[in-house]
C-alpha atoms as a PDB file:
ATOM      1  CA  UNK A   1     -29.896  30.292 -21.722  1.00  0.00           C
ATOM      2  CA  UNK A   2     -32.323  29.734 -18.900  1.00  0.00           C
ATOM      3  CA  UNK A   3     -31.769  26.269 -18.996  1.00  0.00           C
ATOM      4  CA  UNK A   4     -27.810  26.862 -18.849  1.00  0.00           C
ATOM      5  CA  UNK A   5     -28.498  29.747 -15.344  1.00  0.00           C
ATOM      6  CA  UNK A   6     -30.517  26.812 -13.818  1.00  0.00           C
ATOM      7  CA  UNK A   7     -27.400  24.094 -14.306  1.00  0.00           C
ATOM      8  CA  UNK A   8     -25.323  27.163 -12.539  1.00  0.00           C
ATOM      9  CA  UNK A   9     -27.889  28.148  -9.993  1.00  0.00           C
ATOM     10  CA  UNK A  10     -28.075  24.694  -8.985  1.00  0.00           C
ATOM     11  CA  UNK A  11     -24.240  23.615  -8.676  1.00  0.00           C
ATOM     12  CA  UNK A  12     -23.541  26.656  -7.065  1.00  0.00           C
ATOM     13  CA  UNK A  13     -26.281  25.662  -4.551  1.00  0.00           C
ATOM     14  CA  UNK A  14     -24.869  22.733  -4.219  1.00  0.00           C
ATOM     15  CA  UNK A  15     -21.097  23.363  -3.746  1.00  0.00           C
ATOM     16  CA  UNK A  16     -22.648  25.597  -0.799  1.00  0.00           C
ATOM     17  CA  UNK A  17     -23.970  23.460   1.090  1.00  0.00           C
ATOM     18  CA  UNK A  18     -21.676  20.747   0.569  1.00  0.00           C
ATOM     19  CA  UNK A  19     -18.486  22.406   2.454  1.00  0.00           C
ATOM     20  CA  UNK A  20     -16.786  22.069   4.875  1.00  0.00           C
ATOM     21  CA  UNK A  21     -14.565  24.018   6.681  1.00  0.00           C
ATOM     22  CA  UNK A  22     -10.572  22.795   6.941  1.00  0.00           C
ATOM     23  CA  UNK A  23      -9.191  23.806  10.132  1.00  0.00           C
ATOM     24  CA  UNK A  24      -5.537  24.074   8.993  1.00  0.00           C
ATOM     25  CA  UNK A  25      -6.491  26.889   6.922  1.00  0.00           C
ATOM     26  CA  UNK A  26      -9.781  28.068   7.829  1.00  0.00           C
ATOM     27  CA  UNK A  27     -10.563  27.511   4.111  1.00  0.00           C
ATOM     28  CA  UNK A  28     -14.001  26.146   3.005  1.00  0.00           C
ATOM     29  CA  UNK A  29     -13.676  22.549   1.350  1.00  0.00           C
ATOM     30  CA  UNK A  30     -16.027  20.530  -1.153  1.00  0.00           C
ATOM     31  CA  UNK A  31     -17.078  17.946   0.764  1.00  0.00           C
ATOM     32  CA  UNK A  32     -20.255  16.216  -1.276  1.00  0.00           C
ATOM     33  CA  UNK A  33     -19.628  12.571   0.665  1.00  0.00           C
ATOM     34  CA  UNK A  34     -19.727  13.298   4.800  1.00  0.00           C
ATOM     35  CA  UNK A  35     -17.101  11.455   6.667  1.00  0.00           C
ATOM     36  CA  UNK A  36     -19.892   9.197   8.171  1.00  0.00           C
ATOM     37  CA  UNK A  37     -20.124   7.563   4.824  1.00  0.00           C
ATOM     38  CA  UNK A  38     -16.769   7.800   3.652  1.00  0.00           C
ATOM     39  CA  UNK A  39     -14.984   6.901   6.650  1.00  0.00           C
ATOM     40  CA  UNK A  40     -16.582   3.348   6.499  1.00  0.00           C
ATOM     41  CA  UNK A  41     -15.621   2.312   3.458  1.00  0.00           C
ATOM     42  CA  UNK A  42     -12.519   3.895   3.774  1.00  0.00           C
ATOM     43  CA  UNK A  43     -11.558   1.160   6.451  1.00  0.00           C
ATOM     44  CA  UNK A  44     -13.522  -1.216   4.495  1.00  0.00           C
ATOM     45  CA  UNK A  45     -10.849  -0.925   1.513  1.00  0.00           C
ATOM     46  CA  UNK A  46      -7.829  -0.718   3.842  1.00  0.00           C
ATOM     47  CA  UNK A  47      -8.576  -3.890   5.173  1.00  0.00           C
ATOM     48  CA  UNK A  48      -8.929  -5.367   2.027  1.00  0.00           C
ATOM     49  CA  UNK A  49      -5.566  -4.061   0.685  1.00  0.00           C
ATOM     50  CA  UNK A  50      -4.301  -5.459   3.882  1.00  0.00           C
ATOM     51  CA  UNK A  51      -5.370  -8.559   3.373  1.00  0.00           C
ATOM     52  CA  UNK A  52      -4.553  -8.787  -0.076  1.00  0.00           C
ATOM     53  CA  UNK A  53      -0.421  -7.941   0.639  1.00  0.00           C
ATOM     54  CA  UNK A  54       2.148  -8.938   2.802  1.00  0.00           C
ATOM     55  CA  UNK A  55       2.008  -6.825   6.047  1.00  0.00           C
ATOM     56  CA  UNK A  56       5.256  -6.879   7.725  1.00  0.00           C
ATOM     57  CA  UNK A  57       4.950  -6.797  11.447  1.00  0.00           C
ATOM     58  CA  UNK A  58       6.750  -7.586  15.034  1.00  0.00           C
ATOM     59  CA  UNK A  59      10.230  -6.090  13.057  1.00  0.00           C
ATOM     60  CA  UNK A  60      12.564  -3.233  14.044  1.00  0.00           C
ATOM     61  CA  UNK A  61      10.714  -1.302  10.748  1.00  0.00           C
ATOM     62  CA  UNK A  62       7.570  -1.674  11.650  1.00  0.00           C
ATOM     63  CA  UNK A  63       7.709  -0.874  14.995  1.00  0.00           C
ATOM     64  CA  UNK A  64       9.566   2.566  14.065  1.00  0.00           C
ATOM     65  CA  UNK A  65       6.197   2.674  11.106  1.00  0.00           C
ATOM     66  CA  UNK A  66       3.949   2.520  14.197  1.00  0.00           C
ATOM     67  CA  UNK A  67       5.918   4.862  17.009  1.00  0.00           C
ATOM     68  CA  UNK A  68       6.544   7.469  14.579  1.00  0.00           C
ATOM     69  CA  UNK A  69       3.009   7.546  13.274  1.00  0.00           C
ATOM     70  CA  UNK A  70       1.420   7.957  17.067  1.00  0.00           C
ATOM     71  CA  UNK A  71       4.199  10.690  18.050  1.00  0.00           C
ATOM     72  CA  UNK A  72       2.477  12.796  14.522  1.00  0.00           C
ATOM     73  CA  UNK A  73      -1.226  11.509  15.507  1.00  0.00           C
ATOM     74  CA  UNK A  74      -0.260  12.704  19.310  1.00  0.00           C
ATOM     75  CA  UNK A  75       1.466  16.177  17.763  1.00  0.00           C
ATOM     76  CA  UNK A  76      -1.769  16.879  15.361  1.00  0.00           C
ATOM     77  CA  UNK A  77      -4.093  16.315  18.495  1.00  0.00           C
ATOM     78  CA  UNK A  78      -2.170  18.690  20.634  1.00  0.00           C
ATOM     79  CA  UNK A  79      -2.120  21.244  17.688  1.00  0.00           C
ATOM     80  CA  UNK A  80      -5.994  20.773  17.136  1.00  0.00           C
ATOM     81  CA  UNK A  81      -7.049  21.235  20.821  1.00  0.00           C
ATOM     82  CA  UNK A  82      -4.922  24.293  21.192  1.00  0.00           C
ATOM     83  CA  UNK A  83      -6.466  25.853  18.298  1.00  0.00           C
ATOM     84  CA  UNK A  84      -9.887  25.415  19.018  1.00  0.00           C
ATOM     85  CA  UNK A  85     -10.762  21.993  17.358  1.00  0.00           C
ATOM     86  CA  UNK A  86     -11.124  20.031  20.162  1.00  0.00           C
ATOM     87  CA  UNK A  87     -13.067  16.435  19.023  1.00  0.00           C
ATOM     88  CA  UNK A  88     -12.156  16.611  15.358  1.00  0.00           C
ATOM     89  CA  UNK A  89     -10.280  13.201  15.519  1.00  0.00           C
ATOM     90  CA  UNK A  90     -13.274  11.230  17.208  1.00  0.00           C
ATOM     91  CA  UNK A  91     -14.259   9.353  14.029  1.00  0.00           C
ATOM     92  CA  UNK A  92     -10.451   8.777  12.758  1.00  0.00           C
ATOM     93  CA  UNK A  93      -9.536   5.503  13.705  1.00  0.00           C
ATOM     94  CA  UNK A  94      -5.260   5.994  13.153  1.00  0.00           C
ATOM     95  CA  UNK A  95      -3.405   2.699  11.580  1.00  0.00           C
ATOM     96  CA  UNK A  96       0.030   2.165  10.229  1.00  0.00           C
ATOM     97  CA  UNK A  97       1.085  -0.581   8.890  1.00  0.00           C
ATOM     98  CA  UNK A  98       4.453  -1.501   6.692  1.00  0.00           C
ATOM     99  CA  UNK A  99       3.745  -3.498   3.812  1.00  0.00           C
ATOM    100  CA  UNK A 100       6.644  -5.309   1.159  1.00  0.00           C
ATOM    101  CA  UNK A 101       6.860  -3.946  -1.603  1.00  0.00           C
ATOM    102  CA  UNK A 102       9.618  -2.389  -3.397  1.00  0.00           C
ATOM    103  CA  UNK A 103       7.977   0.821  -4.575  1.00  0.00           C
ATOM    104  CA  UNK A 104       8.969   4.098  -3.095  1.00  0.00           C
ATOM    105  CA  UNK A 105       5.563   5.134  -1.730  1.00  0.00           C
ATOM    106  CA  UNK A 106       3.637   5.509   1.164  1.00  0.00           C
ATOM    107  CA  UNK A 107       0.014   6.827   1.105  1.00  0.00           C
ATOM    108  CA  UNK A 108      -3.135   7.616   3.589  1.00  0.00           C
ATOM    109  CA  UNK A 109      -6.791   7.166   3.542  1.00  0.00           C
ATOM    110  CA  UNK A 110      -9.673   8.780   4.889  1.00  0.00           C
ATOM    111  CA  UNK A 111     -10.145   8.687   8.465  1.00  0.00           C
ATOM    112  CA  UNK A 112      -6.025   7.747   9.322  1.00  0.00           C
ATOM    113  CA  UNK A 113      -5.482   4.383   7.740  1.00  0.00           C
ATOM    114  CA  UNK A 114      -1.670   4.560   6.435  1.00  0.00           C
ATOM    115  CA  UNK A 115       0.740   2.337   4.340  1.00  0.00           C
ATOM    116  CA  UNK A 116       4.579   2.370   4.461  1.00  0.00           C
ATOM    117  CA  UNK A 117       6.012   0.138   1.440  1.00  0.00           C
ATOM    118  CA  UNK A 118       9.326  -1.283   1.715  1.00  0.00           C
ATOM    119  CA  UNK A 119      10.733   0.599  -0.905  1.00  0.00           C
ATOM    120  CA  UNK A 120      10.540   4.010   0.724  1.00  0.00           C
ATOM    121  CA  UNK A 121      12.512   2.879   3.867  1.00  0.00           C
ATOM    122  CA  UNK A 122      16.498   2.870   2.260  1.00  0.00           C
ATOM    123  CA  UNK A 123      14.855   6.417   0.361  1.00  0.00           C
ATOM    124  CA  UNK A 124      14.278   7.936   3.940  1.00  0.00           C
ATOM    125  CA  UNK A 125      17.418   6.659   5.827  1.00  0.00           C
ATOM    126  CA  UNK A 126      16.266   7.990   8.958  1.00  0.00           C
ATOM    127  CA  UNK A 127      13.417   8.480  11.369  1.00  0.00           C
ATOM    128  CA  UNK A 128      13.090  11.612  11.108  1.00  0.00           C
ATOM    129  CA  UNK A 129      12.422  11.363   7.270  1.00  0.00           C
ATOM    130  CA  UNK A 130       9.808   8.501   7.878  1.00  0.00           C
ATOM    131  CA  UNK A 131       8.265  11.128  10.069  1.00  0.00           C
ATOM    132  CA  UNK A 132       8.536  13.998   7.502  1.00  0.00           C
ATOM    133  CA  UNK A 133       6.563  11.607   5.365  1.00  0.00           C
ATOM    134  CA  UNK A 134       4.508  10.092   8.087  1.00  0.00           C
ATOM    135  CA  UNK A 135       3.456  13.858   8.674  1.00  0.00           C
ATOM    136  CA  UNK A 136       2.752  14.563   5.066  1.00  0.00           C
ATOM    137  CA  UNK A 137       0.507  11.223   5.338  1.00  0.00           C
ATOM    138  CA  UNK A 138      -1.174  11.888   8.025  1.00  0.00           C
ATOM    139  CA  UNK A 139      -1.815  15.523   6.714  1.00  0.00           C
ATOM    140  CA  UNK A 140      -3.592  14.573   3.627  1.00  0.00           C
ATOM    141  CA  UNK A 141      -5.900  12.505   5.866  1.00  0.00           C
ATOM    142  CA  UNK A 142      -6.639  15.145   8.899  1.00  0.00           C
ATOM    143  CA  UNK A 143      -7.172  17.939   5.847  1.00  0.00           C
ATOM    144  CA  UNK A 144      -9.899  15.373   4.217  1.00  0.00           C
ATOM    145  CA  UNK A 145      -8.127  15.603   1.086  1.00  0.00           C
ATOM    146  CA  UNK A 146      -9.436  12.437  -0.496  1.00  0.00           C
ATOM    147  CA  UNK A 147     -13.147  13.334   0.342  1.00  0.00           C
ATOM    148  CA  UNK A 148     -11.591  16.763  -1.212  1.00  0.00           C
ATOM    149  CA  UNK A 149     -10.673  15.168  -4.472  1.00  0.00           C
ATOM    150  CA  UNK A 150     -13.575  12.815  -4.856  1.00  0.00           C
ATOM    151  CA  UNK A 151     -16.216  15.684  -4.874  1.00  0.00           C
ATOM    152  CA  UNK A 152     -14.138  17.071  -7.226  1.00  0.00           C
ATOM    153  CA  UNK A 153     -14.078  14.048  -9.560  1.00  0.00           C
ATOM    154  CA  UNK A 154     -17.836  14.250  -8.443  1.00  0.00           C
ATOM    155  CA  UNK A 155     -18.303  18.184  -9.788  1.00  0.00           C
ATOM    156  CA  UNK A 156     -15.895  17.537 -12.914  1.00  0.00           C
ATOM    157  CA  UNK A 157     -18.824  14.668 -14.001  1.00  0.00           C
ATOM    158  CA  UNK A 158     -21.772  17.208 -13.399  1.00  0.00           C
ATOM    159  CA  UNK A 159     -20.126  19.834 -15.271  1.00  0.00           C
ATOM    160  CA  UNK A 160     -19.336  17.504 -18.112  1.00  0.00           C
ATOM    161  CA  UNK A 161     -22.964  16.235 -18.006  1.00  0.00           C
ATOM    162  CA  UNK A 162     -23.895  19.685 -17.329  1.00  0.00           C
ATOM    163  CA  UNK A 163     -22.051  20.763 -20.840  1.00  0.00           C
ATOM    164  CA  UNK A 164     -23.658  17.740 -23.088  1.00  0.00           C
ATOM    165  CA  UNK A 165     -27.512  18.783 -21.720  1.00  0.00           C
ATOM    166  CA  UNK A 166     -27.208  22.144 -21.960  1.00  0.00           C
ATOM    167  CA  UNK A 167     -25.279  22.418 -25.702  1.00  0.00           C
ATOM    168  CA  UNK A 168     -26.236  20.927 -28.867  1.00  0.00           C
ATOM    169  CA  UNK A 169     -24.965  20.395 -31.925  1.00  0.00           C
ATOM    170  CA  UNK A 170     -21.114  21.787 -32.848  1.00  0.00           C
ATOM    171  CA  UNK A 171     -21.224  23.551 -29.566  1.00  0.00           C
ATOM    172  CA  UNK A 172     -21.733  20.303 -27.947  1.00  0.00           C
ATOM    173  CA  UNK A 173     -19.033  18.849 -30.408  1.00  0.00           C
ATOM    174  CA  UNK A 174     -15.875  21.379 -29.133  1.00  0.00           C
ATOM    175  CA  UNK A 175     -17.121  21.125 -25.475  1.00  0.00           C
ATOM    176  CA  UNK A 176     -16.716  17.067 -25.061  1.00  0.00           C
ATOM    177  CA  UNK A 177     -13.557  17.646 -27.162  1.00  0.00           C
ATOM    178  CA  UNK A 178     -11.795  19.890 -25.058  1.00  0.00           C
ATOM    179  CA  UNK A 179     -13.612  19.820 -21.685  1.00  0.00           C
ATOM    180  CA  UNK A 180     -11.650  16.889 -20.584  1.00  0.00           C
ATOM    181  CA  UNK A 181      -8.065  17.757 -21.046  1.00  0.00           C
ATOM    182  CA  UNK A 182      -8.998  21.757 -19.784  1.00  0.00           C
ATOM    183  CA  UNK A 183     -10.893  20.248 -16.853  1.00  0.00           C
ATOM    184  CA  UNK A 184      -7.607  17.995 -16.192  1.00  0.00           C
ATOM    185  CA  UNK A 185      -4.442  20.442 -16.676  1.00  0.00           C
ATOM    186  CA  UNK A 186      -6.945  23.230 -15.709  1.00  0.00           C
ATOM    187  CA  UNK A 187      -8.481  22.467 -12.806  1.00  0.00           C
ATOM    188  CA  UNK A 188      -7.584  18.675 -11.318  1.00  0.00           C
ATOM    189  CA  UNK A 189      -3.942  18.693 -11.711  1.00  0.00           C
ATOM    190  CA  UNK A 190      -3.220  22.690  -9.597  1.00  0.00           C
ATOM    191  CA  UNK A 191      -6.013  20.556  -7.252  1.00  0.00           C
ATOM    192  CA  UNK A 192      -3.839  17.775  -6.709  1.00  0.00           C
ATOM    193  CA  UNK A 193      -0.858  19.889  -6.890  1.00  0.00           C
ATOM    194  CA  UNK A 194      -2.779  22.262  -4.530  1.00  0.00           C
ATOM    195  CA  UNK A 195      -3.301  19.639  -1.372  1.00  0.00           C
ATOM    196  CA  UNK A 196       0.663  17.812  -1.962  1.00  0.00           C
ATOM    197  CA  UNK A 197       2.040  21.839  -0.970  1.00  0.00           C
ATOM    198  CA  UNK A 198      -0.867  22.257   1.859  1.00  0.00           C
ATOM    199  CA  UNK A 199       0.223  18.718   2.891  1.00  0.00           C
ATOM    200  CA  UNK A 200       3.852  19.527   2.657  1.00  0.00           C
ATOM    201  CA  UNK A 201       2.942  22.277   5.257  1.00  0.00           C
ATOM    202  CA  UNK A 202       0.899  20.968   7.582  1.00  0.00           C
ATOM    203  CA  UNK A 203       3.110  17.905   7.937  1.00  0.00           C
ATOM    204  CA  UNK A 204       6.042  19.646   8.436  1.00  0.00           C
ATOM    205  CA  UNK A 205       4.377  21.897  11.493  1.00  0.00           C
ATOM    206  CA  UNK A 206       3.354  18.315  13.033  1.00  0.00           C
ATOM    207  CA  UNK A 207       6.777  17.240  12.540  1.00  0.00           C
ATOM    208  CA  UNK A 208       8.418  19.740  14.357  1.00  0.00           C
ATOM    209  CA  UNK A 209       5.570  19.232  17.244  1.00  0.00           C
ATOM    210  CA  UNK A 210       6.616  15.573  17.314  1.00  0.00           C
ATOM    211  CA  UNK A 211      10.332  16.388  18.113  1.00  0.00           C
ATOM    212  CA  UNK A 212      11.520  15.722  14.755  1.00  0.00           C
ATOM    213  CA  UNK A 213      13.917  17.883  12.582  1.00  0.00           C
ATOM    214  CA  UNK A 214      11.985  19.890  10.048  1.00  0.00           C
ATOM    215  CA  UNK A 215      14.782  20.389   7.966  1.00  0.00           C
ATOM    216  CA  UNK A 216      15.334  16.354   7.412  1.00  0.00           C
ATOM    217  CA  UNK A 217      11.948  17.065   4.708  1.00  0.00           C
ATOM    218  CA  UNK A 218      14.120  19.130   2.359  1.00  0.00           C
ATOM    219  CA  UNK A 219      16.680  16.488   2.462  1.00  0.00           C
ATOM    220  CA  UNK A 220      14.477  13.571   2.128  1.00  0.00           C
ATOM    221  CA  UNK A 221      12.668  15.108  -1.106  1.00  0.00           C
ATOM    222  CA  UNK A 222      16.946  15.477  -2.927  1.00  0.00           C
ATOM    223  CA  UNK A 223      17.273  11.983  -1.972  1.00  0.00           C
ATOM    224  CA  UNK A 224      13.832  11.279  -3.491  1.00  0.00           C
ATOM    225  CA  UNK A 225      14.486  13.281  -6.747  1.00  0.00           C
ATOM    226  CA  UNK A 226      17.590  11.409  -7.231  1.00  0.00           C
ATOM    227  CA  UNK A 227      16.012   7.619  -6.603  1.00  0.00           C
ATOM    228  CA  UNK A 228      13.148   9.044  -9.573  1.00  0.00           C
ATOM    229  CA  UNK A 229      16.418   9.299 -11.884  1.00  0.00           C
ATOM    230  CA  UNK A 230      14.856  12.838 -12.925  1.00  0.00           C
ATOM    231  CA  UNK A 231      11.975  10.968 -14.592  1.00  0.00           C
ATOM    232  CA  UNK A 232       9.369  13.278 -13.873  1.00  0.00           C
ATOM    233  CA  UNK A 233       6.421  14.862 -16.188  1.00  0.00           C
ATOM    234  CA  UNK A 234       6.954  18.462 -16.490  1.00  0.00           C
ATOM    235  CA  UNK A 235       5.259  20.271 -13.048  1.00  0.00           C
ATOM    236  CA  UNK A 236       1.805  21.588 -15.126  1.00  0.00           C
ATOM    237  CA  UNK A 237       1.060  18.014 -16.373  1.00  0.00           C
ATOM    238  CA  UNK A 238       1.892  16.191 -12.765  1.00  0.00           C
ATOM    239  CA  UNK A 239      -0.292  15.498  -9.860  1.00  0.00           C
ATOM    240  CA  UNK A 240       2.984  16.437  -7.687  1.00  0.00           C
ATOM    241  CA  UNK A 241       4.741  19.753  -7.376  1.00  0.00           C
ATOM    242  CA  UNK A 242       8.265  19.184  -9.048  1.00  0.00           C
ATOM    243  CA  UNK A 243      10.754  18.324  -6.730  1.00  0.00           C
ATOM    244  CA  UNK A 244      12.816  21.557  -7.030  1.00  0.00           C
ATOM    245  CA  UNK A 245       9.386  23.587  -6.063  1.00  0.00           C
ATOM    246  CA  UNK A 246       8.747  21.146  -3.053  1.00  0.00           C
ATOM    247  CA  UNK A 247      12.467  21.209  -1.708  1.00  0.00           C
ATOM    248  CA  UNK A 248      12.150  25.193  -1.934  1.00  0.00           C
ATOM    249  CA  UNK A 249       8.936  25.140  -0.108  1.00  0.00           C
ATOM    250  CA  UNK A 250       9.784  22.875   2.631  1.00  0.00           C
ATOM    251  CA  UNK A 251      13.061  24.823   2.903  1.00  0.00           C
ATOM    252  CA  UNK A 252      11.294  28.032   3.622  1.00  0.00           C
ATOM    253  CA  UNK A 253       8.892  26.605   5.576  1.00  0.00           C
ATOM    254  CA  UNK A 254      10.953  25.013   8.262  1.00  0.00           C
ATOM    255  CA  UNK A 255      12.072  27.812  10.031  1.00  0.00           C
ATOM    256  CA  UNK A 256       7.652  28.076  10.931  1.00  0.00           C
ATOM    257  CA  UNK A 257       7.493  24.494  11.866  1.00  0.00           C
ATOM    258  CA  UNK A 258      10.015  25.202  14.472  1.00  0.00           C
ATOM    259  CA  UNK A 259       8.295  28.230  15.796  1.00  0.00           C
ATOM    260  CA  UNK A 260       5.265  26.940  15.891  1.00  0.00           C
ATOM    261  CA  UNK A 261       6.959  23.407  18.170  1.00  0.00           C
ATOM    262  CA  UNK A 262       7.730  26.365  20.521  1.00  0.00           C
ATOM    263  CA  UNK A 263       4.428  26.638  21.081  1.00  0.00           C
ATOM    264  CA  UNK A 264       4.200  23.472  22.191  1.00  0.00           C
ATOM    265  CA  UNK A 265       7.732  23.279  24.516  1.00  0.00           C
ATOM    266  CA  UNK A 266       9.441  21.915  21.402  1.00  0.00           C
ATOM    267  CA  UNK A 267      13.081  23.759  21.185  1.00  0.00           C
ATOM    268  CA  UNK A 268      15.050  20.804  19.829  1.00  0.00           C
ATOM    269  CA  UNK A 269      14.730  17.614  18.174  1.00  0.00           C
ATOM    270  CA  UNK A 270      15.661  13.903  17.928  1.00  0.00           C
ATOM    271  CA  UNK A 271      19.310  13.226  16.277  1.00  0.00           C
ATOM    272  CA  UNK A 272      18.666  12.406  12.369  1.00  0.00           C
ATOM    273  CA  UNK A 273      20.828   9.319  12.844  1.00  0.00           C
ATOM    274  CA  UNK A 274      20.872   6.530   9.841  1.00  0.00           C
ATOM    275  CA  UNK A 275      18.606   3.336  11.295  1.00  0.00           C
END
């Protein structure tokens, strides 16, 4: 038992001092791997990927990839230094690049390294639903979410090693047989499910901020349920909020995003004209 409060003691210690604090929410974060580290290799493994697919440049595409990503790296740098965060993008070094491929999917890394595929563009239609992505990519990486979930992934290990020291015998047994699926639907999974809807939120703000229709996101995510052909794992067992729950959200948040543009001398937005 002693042995088991000393395992606590010292991961509670340790989730302490390993936070930061996310400036979106004011929320304290796990971050066990400072962005000094991860930012590096970060680029590291961007360039790789780049250099390991076909990067479309110089076209009409990947110009509007570009533009629309500085407009949301511009908007998130305007909110930032009005709310008190002046400096917090110094180490992001902000890249977007459109690669082919015919998967719907676009994704960020740490420190603002972003990918467009091919396959997302006839999804989107529009620029102003490349920027309600571009704004949900460039969310994830301003809210640190992947140094977010790779602490995680690191505290889910320590538990789990945590569990096999402290336990013996049939105790031990049940533990490694259940610990991983509880740990999973339990705690990773709302996690991941958790930073999609703060992403979701914070993108749409610096949307809005960028002079782009807010209400294009709820519209983007039907047209993005309908390309999945409903093939979807039920909401509890996805990394992703279902799209029903995220087209509700964004819904009800746009009306916010649009306040807080007239904050910024934002009162209307760019036509949502097909490109």
């Amino acid at each position: 038992m002693k042995f088991k409060s000393t395992i606590t003691l010292a991961l509670t210690v340790l989730i302490f001092f390993s936070c930061s604090t996310n400036p979106f929410t004011g929320k304290k974060t796990m971050a066990f791997m400072p962005n000094s580290q991860l930012f590096p290799t970060a680029f590291a493994q961007y360039n790789q990927f780049l250099n390991e697919n076909n990067v479309i440049t110089g076209t009409t595409q990947s110009e509007m990839i570009t533009r629309v990503g500085q407009r949301i790296a511009v908007a998130a740098e305007r909110w930032l230094n009005a709310n008190g965060n002046q400096g917090y993008l110094n180490d992001y070094k902000w890249e977007y690049n459109l690669v082919n491929d015919p998967a719907i999917n676009a994704w960020a890394m740490p420190g603002g390294k972003i990918v467009f595929y091919t396959g997302i563009l006839p999804v989107a239609q529009n620029e102003a639903a490349v920027a309600a992505i571009m704004g949900h990519e460039v969310a994830h990486a301003l809210a640190n979410h992947g140094q977010q979930r790779m602490s995680a992934g690191m505290l889910q290990q320590g538990l789990a090693l945590a569990g096999n020291v402290a336990l013996q015998g049939k105790e031990r047994d049940l533990f490694n047989q259940y610990y991983g699926t509880a740990s999973q639907v339990g705690g990773m999974l709302p996690f991941s499910r958790g930073h999609e809807t703060e992403a979701d939120r914070i993108g749409l703000i610096l949307t809005a901020i960028a002079g782009y229709n807010p209400d294009e996101a709820a519209n983007l995510w039907r047209r993005m349920g309908a390309a999945s052909g409903g093939q979807a794992p039920p909401e509890f067992l996805s990394t992703h909020p279902a799209t029903t729950t995220r087209v509700n959200n964004l819904e009800a948040l746009a009306p916010t995003a649009k306040a807080e543009a007239k904050k910024f001398g934002v009162s209307s937005f760019r036509p949502v004209t097909p490109y």
